[in-house]
Protein backbone atom coordinates (compact mmCIF):
# COMPACT_ATOMS: atom_id res chain seq x y z
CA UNK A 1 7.26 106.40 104.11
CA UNK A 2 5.02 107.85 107.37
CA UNK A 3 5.48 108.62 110.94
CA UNK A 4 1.88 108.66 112.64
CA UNK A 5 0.44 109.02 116.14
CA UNK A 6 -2.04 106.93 118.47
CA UNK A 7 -5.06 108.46 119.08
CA UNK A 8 -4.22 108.89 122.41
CA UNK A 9 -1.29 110.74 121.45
CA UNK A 10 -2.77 112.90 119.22
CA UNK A 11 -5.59 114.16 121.37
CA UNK A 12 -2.23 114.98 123.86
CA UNK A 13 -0.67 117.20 121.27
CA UNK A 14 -3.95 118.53 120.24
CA UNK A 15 -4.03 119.56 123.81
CA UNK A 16 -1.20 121.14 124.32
CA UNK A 17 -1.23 123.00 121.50
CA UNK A 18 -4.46 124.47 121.94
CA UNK A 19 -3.07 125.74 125.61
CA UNK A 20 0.29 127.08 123.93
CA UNK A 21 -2.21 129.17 121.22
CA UNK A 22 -0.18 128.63 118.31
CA UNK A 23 1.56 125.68 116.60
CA UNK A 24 0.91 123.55 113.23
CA UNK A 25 1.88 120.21 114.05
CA UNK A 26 4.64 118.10 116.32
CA UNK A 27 7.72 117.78 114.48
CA UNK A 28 9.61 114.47 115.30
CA UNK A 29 12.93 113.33 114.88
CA UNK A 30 16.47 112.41 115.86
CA UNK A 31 19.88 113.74 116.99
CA UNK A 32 23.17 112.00 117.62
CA UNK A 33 22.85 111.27 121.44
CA UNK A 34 22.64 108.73 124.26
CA UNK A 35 25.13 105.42 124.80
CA UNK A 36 22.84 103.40 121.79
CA UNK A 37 23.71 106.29 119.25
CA UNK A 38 20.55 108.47 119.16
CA UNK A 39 17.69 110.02 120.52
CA UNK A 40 14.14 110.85 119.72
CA UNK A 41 13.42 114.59 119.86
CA UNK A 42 10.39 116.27 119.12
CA UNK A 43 8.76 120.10 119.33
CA UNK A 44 6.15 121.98 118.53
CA UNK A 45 6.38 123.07 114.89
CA UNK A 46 5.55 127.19 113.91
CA UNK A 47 6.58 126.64 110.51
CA UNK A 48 7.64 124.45 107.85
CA UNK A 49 10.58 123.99 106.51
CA UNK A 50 10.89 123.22 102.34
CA UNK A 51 12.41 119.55 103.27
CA UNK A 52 10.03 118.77 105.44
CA UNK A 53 7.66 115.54 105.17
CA UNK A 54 4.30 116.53 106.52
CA UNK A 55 1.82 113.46 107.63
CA UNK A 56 -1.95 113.91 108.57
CA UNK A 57 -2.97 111.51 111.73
CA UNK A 58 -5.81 112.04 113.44
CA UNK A 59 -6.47 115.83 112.33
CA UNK A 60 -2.75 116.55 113.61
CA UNK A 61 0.64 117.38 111.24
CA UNK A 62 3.68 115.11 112.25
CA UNK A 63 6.49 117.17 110.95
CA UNK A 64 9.43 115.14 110.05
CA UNK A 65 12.69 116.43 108.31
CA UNK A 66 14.57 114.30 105.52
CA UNK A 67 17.20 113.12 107.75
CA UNK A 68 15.52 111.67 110.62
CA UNK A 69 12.81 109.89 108.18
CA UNK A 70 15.23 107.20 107.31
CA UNK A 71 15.37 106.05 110.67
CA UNK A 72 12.25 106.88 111.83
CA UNK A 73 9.72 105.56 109.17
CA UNK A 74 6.95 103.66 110.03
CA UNK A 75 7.03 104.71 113.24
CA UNK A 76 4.17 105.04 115.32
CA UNK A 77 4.02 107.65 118.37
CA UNK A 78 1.89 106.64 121.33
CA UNK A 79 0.75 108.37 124.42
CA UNK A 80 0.42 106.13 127.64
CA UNK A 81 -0.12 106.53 131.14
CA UNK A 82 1.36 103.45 133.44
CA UNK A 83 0.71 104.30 137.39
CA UNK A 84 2.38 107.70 138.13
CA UNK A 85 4.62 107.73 134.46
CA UNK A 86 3.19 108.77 131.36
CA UNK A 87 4.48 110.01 128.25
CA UNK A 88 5.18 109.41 124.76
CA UNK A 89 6.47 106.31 123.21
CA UNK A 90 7.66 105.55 120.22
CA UNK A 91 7.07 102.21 118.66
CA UNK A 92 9.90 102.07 115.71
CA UNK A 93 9.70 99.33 113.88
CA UNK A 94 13.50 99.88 113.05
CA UNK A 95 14.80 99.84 115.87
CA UNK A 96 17.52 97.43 116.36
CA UNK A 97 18.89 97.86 119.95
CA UNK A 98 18.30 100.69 122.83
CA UNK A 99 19.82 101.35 125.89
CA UNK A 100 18.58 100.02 129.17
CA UNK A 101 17.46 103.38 130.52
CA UNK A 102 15.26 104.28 127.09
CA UNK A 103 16.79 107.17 126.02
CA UNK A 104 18.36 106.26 122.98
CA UNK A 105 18.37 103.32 120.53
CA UNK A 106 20.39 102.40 117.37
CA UNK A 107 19.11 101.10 114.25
């Protein structure tokens, strides 16, 4: 089981949590949301919690409790920049169906 990041997205986090001055990783995961069933949420991670699976990409901790690894594993996070958007983007392999405005899926 993993959850890992793009380069691209990495060097983002790394970013931002050199400018917020503390942090150990970007925790990732899911809550019950959205008209597909649920959302990606993630947040800068302090500390960890005993449940927690911890994966090393690209020098940065992706934080992901038990729960949300079952529907999030092998998913890759990615950082892009299209004209004036940019963001992250998740690229979940099991991911069955998501809503039309891409805020939630279903697996």
């Amino acid at each position: 089981m993993t959850v890992s990041m793009t380069e691209a997205a990495a060097k983002h986090v790394s970013q931002f949590l050199e400018k917020r001055g503390k942090g150990i990783g970007l925790r990732v995961g899911v809550k019950t949301s959205g008209c597909s069933g649920m959302a990606y949420k993630l947040e800068f991670a302090d500390v960890l919690e005993p449940d927690d699976q911890v994966f090393d990409s690209h020098g940065i901790k992706v934080i992901v409790d038990p729960k949300s690894l079952v529907y999030i594993d092998g998913t890759q996070l990615d950082y892009t920049r299209e004209g004036i958007q940019e963001g992250f983007k998740f690229n979940n392999p099991n991911e069955k169906d998501h809503c039309g405005c891409g805020k939630s899926f279903s697996v």
